[in-house]
PDB file of N, CA and C in Angstrom:
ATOM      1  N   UNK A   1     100.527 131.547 103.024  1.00  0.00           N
ATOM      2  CA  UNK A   1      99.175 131.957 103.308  1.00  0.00           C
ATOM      3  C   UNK A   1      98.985 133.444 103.025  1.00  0.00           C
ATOM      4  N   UNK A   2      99.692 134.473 103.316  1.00  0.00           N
ATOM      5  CA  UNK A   2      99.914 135.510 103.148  1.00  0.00           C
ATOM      6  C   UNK A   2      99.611 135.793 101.531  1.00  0.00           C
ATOM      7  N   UNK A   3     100.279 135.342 100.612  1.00  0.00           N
ATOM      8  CA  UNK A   3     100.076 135.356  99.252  1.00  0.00           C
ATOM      9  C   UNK A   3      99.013 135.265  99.283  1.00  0.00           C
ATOM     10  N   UNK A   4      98.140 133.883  99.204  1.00  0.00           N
ATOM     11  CA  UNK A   4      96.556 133.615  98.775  1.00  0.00           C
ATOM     12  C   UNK A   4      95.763 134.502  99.583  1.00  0.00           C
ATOM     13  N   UNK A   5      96.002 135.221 100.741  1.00  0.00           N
ATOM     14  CA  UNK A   5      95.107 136.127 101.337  1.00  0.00           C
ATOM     15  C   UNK A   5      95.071 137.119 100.537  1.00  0.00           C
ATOM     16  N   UNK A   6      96.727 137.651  99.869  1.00  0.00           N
ATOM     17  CA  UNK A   6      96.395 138.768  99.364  1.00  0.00           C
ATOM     18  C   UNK A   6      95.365 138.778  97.512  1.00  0.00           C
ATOM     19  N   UNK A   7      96.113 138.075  97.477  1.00  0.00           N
ATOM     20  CA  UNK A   7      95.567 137.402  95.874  1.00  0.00           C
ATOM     21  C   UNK A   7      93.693 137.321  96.399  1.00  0.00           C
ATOM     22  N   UNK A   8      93.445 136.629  96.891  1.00  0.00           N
ATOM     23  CA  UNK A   8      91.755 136.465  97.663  1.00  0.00           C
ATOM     24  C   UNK A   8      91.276 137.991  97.333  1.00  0.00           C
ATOM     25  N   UNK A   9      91.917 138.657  98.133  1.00  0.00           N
ATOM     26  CA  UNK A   9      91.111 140.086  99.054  1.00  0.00           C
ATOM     27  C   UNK A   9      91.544 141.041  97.155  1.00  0.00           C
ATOM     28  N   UNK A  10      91.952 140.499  96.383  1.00  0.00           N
ATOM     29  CA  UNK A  10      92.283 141.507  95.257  1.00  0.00           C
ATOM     30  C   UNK A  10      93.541 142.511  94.894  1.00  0.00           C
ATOM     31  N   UNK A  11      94.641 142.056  95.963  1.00  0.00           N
ATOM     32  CA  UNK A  11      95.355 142.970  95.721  1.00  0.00           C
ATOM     33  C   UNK A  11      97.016 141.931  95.083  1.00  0.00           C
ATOM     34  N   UNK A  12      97.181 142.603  94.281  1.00  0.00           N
ATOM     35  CA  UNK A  12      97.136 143.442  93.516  1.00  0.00           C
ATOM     36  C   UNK A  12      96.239 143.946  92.502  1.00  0.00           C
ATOM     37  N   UNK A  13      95.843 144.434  91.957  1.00  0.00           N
ATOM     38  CA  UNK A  13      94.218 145.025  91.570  1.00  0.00           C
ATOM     39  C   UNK A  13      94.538 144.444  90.125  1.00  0.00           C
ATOM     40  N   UNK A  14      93.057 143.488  89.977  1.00  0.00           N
ATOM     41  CA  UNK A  14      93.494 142.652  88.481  1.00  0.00           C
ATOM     42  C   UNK A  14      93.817 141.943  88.349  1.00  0.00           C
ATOM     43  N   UNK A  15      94.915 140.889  89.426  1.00  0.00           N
ATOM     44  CA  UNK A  15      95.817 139.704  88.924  1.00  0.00           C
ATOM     45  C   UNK A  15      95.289 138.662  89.539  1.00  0.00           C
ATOM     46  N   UNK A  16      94.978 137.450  89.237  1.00  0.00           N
ATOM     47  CA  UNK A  16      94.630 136.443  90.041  1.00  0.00           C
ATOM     48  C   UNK A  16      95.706 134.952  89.448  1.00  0.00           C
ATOM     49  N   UNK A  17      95.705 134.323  90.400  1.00  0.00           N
ATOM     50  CA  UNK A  17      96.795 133.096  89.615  1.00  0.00           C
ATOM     51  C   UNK A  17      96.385 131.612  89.851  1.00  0.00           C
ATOM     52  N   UNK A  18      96.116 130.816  89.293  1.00  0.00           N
ATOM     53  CA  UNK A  18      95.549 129.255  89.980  1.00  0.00           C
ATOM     54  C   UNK A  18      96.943 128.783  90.775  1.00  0.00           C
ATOM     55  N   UNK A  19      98.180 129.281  90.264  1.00  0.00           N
ATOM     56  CA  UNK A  19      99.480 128.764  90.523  1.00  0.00           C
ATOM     57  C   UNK A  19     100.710 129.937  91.103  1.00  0.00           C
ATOM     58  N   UNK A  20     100.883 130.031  92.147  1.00  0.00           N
ATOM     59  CA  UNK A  20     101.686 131.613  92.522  1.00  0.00           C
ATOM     60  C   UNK A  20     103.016 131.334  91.368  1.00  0.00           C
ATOM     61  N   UNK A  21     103.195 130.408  91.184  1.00  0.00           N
ATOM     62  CA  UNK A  21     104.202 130.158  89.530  1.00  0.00           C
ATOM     63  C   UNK A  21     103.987 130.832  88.213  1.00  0.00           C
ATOM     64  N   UNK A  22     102.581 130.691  88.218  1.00  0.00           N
ATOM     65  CA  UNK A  22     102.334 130.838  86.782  1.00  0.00           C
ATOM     66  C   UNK A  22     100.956 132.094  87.053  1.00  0.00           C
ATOM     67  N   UNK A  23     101.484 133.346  87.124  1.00  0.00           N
ATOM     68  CA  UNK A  23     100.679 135.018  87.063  1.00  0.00           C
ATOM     69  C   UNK A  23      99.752 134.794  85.491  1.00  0.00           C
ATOM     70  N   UNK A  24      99.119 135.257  85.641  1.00  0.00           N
ATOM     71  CA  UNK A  24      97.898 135.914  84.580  1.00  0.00           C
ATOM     72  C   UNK A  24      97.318 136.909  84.233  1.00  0.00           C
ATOM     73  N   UNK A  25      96.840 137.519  83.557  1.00  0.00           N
ATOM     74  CA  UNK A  25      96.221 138.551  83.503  1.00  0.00           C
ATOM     75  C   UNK A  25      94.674 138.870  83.723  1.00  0.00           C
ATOM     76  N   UNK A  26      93.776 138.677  84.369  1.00  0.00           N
ATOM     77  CA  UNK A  26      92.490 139.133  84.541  1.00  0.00           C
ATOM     78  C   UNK A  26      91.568 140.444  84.747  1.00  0.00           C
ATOM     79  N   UNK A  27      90.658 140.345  84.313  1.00  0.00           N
ATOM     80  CA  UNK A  27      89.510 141.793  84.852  1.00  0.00           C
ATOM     81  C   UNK A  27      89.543 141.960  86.181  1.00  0.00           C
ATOM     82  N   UNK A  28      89.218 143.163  86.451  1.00  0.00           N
ATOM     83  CA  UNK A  28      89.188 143.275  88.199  1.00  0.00           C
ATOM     84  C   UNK A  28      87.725 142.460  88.329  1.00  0.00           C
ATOM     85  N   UNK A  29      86.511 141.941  87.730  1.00  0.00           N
ATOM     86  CA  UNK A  29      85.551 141.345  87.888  1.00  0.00           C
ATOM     87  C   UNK A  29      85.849 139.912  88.513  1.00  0.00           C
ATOM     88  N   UNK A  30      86.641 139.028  88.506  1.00  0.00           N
ATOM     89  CA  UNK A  30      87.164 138.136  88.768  1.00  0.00           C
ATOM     90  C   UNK A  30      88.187 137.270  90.215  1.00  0.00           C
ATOM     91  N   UNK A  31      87.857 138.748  90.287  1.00  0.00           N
ATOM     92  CA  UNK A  31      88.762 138.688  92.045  1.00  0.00           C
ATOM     93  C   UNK A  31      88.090 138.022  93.017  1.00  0.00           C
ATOM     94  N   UNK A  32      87.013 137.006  92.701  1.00  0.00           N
ATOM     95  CA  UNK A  32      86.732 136.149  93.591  1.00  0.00           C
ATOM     96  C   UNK A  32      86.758 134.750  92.764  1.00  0.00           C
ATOM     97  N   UNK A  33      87.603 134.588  92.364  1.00  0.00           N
ATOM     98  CA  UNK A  33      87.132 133.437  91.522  1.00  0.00           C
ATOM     99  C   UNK A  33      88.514 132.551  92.080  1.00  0.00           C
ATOM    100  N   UNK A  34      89.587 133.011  92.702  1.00  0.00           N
ATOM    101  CA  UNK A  34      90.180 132.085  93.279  1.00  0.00           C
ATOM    102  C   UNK A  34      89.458 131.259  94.648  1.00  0.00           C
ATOM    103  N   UNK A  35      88.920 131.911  95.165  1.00  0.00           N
ATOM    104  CA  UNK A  35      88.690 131.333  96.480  1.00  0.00           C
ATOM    105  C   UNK A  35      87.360 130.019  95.953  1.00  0.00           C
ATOM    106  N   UNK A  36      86.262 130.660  95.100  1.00  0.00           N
ATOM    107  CA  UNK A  36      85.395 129.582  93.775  1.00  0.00           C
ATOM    108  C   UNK A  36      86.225 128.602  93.595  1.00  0.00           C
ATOM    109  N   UNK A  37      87.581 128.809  92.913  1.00  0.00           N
ATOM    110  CA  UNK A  37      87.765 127.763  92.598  1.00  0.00           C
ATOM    111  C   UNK A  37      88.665 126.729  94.016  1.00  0.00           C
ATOM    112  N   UNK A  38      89.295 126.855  94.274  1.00  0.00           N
ATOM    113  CA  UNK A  38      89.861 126.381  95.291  1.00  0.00           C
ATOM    114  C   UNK A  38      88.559 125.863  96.189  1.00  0.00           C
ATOM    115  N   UNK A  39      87.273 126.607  96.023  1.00  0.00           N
ATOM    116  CA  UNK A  39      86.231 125.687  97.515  1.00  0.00           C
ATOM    117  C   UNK A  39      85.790 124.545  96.089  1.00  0.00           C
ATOM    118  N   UNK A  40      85.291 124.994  95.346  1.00  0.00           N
ATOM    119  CA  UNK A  40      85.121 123.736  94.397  1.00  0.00           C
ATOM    120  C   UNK A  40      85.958 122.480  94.178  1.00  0.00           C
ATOM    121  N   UNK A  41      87.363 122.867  93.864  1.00  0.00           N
ATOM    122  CA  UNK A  41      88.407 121.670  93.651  1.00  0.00           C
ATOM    123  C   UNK A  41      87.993 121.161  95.105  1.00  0.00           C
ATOM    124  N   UNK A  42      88.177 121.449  95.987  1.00  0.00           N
ATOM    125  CA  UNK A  42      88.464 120.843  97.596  1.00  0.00           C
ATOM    126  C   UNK A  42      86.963 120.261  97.820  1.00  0.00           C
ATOM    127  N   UNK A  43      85.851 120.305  97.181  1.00  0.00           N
ATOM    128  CA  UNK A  43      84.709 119.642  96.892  1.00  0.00           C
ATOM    129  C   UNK A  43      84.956 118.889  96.215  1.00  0.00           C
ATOM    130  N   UNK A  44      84.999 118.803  94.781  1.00  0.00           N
ATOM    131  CA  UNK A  44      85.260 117.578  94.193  1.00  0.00           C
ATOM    132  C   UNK A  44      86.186 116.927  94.663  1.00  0.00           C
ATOM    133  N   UNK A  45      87.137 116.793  95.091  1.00  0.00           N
ATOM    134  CA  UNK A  45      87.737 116.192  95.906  1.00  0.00           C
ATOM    135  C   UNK A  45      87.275 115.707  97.130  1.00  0.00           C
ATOM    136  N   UNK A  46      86.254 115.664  97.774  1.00  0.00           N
ATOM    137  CA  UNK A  46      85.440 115.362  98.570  1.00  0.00           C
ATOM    138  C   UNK A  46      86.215 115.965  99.946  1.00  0.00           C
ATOM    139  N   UNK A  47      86.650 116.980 100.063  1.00  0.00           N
ATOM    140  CA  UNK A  47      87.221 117.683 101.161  1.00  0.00           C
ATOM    141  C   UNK A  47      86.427 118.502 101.756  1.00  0.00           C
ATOM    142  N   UNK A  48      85.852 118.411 102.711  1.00  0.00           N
ATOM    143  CA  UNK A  48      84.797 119.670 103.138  1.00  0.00           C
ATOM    144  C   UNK A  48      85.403 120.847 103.790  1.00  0.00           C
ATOM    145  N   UNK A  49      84.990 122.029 102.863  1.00  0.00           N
ATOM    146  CA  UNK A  49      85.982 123.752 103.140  1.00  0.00           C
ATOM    147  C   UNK A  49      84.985 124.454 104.077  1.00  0.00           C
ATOM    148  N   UNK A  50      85.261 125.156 105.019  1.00  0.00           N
ATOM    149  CA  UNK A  50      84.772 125.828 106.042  1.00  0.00           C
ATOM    150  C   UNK A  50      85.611 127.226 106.229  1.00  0.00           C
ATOM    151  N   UNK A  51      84.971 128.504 106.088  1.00  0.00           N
ATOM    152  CA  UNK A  51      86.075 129.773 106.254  1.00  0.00           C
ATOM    153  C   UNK A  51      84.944 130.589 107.724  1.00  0.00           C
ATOM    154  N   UNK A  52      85.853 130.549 108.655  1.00  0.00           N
ATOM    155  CA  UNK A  52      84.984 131.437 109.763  1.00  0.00           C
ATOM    156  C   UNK A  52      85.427 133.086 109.576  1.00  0.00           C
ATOM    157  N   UNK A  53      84.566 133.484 109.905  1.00  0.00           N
ATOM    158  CA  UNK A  53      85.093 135.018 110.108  1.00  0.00           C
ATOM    159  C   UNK A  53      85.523 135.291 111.314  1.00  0.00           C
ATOM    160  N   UNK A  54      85.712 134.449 112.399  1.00  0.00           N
ATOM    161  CA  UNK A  54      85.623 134.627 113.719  1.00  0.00           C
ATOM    162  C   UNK A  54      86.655 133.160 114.423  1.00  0.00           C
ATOM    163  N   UNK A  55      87.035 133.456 115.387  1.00  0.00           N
ATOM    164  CA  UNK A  55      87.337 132.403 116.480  1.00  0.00           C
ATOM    165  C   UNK A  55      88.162 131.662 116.285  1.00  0.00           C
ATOM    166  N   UNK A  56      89.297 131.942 114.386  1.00  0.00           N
ATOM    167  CA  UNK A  56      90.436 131.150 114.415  1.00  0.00           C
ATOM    168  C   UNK A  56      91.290 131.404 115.246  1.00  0.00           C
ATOM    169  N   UNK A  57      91.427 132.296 116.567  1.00  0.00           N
ATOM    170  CA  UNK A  57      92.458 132.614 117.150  1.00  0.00           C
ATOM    171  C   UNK A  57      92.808 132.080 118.021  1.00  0.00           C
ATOM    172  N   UNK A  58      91.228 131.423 118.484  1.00  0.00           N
ATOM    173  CA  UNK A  58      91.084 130.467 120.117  1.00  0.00           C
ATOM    174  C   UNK A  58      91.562 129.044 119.515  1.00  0.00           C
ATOM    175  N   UNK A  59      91.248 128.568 118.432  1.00  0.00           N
ATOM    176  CA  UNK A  59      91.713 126.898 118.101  1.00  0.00           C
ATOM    177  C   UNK A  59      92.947 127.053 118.003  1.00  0.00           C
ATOM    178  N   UNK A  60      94.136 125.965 118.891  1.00  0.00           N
ATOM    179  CA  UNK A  60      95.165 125.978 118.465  1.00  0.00           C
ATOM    180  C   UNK A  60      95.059 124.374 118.167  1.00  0.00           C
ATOM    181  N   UNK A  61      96.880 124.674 117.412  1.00  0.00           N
ATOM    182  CA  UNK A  61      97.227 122.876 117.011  1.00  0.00           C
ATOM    183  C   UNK A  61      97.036 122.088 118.121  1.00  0.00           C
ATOM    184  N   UNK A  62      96.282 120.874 117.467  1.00  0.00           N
ATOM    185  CA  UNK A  62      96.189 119.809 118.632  1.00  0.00           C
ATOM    186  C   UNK A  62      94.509 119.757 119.319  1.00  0.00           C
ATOM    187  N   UNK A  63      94.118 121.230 118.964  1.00  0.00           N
ATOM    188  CA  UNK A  63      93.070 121.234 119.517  1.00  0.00           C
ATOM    189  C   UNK A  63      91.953 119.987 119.039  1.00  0.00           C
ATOM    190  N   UNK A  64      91.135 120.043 119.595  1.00  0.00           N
ATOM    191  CA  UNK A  64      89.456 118.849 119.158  1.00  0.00           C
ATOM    192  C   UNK A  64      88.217 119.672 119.020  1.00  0.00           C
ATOM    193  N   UNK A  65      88.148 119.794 117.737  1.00  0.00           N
ATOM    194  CA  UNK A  65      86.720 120.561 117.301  1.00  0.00           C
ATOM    195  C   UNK A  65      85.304 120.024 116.430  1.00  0.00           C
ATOM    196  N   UNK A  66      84.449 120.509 117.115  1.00  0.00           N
ATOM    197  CA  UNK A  66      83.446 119.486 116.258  1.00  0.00           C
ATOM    198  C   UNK A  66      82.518 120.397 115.151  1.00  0.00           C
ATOM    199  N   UNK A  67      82.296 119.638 113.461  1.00  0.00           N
ATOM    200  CA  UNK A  67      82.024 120.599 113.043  1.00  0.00           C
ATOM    201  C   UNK A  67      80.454 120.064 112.014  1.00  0.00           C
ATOM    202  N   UNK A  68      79.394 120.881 112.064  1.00  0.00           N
ATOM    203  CA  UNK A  68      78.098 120.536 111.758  1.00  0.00           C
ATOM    204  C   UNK A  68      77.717 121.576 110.674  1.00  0.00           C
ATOM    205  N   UNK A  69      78.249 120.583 109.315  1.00  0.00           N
ATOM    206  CA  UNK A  69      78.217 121.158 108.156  1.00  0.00           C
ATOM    207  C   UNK A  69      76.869 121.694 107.254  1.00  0.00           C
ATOM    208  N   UNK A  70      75.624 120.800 108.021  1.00  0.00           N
ATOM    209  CA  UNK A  70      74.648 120.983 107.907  1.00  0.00           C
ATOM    210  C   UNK A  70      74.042 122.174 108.642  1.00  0.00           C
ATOM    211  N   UNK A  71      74.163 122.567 109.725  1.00  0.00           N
ATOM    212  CA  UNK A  71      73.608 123.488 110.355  1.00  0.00           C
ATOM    213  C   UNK A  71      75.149 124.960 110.678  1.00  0.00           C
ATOM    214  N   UNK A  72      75.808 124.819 109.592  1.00  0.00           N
ATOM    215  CA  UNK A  72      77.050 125.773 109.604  1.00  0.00           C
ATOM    216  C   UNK A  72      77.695 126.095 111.404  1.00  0.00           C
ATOM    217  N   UNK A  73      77.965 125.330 112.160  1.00  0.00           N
ATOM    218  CA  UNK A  73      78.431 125.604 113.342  1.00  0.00           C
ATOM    219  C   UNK A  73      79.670 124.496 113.316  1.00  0.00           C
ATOM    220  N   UNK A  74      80.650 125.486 113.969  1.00  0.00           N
ATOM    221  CA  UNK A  74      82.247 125.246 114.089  1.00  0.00           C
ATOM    222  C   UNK A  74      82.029 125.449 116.382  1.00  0.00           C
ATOM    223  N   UNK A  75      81.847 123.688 116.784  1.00  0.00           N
ATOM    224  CA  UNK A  75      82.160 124.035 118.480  1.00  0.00           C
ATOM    225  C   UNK A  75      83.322 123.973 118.634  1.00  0.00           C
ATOM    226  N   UNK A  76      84.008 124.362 119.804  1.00  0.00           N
ATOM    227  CA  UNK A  76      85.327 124.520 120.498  1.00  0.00           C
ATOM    228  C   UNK A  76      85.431 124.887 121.693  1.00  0.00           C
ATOM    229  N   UNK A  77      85.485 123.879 122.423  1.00  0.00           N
ATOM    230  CA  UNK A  77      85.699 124.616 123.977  1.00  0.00           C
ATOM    231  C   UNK A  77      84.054 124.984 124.574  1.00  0.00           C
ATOM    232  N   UNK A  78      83.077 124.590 123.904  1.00  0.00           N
ATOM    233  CA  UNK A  78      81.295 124.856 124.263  1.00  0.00           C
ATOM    234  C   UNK A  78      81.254 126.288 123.763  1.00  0.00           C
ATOM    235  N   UNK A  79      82.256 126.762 123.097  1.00  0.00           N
ATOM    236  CA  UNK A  79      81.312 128.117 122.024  1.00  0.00           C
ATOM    237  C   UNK A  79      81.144 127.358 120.568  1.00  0.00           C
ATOM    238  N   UNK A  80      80.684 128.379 119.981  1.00  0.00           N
ATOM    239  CA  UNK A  80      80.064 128.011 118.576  1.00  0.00           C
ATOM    240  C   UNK A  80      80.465 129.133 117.899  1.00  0.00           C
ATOM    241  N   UNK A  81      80.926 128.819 116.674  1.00  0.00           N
ATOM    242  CA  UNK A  81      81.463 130.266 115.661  1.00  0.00           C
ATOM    243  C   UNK A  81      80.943 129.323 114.032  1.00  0.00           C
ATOM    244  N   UNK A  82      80.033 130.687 113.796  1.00  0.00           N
ATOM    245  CA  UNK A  82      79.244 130.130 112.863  1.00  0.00           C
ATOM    246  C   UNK A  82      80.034 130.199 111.146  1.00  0.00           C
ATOM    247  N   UNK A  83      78.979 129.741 110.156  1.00  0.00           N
ATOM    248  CA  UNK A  83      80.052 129.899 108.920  1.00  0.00           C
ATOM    249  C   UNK A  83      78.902 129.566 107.713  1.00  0.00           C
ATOM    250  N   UNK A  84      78.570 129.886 106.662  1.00  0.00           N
ATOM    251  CA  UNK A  84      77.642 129.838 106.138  1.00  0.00           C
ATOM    252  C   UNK A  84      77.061 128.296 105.540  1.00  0.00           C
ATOM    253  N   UNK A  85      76.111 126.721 105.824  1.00  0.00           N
ATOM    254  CA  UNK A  85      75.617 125.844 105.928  1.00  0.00           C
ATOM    255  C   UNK A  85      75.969 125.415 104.292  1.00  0.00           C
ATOM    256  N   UNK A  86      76.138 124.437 104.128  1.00  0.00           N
ATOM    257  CA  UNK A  86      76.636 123.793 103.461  1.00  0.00           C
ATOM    258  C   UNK A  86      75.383 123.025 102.319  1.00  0.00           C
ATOM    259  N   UNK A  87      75.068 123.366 101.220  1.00  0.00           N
ATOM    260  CA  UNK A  87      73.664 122.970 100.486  1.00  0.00           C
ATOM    261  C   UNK A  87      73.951 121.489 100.429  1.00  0.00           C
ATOM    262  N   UNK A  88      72.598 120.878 100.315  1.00  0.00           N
ATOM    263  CA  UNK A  88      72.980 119.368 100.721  1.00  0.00           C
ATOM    264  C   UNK A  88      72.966 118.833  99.764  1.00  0.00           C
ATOM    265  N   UNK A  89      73.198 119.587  98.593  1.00  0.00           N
ATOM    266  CA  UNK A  89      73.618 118.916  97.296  1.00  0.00           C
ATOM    267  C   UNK A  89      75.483 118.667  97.329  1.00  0.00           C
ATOM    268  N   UNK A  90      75.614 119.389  98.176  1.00  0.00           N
ATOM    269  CA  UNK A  90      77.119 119.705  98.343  1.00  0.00           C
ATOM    270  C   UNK A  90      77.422 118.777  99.567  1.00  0.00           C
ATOM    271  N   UNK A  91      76.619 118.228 100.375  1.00  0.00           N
ATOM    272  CA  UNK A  91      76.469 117.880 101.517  1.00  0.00           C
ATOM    273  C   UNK A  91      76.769 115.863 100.776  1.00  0.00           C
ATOM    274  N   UNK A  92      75.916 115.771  99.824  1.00  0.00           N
ATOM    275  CA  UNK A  92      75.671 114.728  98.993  1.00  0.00           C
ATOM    276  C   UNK A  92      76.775 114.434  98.641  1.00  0.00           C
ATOM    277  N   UNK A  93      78.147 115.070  97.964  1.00  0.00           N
ATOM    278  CA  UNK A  93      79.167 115.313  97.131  1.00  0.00           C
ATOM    279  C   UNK A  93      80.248 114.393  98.649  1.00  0.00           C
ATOM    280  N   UNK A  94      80.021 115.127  99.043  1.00  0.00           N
ATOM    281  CA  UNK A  94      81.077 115.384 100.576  1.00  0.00           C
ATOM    282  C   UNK A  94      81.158 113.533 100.955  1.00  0.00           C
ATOM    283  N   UNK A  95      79.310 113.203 101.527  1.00  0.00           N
ATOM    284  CA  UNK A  95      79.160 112.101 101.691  1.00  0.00           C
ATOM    285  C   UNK A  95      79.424 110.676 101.001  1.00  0.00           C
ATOM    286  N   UNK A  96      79.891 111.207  99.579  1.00  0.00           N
ATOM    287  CA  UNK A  96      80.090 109.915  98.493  1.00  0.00           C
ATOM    288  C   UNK A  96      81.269 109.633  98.335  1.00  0.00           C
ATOM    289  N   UNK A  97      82.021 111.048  98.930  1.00  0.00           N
ATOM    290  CA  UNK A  97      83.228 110.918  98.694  1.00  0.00           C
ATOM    291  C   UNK A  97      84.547 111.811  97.850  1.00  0.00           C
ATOM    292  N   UNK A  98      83.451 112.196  97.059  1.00  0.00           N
ATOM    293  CA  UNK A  98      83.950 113.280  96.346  1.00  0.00           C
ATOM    294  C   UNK A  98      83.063 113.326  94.848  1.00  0.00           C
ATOM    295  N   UNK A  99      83.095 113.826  94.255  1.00  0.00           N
ATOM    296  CA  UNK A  99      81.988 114.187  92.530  1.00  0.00           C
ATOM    297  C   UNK A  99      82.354 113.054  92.283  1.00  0.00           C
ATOM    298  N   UNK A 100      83.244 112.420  91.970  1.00  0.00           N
ATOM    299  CA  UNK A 100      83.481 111.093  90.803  1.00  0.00           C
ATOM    300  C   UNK A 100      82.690 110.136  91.249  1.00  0.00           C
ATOM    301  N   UNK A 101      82.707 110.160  92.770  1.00  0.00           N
ATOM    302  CA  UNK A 101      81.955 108.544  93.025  1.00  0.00           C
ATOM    303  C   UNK A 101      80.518 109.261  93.192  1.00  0.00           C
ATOM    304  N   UNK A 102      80.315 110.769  93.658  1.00  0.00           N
ATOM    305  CA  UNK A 102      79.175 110.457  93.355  1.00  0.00           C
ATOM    306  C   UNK A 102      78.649 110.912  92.246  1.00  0.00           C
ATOM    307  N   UNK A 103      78.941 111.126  91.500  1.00  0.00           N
ATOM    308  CA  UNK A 103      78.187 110.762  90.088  1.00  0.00           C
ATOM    309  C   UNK A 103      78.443 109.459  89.149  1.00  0.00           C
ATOM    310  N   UNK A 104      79.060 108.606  89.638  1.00  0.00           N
ATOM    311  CA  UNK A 104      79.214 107.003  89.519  1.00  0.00           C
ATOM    312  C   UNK A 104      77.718 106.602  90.463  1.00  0.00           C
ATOM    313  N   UNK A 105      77.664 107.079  91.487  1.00  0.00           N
ATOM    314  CA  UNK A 105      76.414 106.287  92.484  1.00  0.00           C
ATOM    315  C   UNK A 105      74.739 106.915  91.530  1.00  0.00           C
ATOM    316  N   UNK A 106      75.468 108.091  91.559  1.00  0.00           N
ATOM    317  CA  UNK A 106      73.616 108.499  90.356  1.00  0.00           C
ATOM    318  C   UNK A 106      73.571 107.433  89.368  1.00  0.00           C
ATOM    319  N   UNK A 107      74.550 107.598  88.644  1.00  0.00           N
ATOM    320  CA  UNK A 107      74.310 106.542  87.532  1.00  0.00           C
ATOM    321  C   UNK A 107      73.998 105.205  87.552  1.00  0.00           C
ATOM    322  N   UNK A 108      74.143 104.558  89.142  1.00  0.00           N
ATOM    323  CA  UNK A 108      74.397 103.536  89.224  1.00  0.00           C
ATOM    324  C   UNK A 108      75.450 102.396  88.990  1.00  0.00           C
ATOM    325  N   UNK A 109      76.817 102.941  89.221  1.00  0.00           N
ATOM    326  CA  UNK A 109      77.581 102.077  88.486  1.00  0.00           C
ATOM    327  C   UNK A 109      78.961 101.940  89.404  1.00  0.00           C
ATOM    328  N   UNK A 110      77.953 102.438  90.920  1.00  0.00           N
ATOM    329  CA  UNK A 110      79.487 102.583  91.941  1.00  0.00           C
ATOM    330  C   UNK A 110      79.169 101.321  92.265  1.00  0.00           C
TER     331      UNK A 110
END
């Protein structure tokens, strides 16, 4: 985790990697394009990604949290730690299952 935090936040200045195996060379313009891609794959994949700025410290393992992707709220314990709402085109994606089926269901052919 440590790695992808640092890789995320830009440091080392310039380098970004899809694979901590396989380094690359990039513009410093680009230093957000891991975390892009990683919330995208974990979308098409029909995985729903949530990053709080707040309150990972109070959830531990084991805990039971309820989470309202539509209205961006993460409860725990009767607080709320918010996170930016989820477009319901993305919301759509999530619900089908992941991009493949739902763009099989647009077409009609799920």
């Amino acid at each position: 985790m440590d790695w992808m935090r640092k890789r995320a936040t830009g440091a080392p200045r310039g380098w970004s990697a899809p694979d901590p195996h396989q380094p690359w060379r990039v513009g410093p313009g680009a230093r957000a394009s891991r975390p892009r891609l990683f919330f995208r794959n974990a979308i098409n994949e029909g995985l729903p990604v949530v990053e709080l700025a707040y309150g990972t410290d109070a959830i531990q393992k084991g805990d039971t949290i309820g989470i309202d992707f539509e209205r961006g709220v993460v409860i725990h314990e009767g607080r709320e730690y918010h996170f930016p709402a989820l477009p319901k085109e993305v919301l759509a994606i999530l619900n089908d299952g992941g991009l493949i089926p739902h763009v099989k269901k647009l077409l009609g052919k799920a």
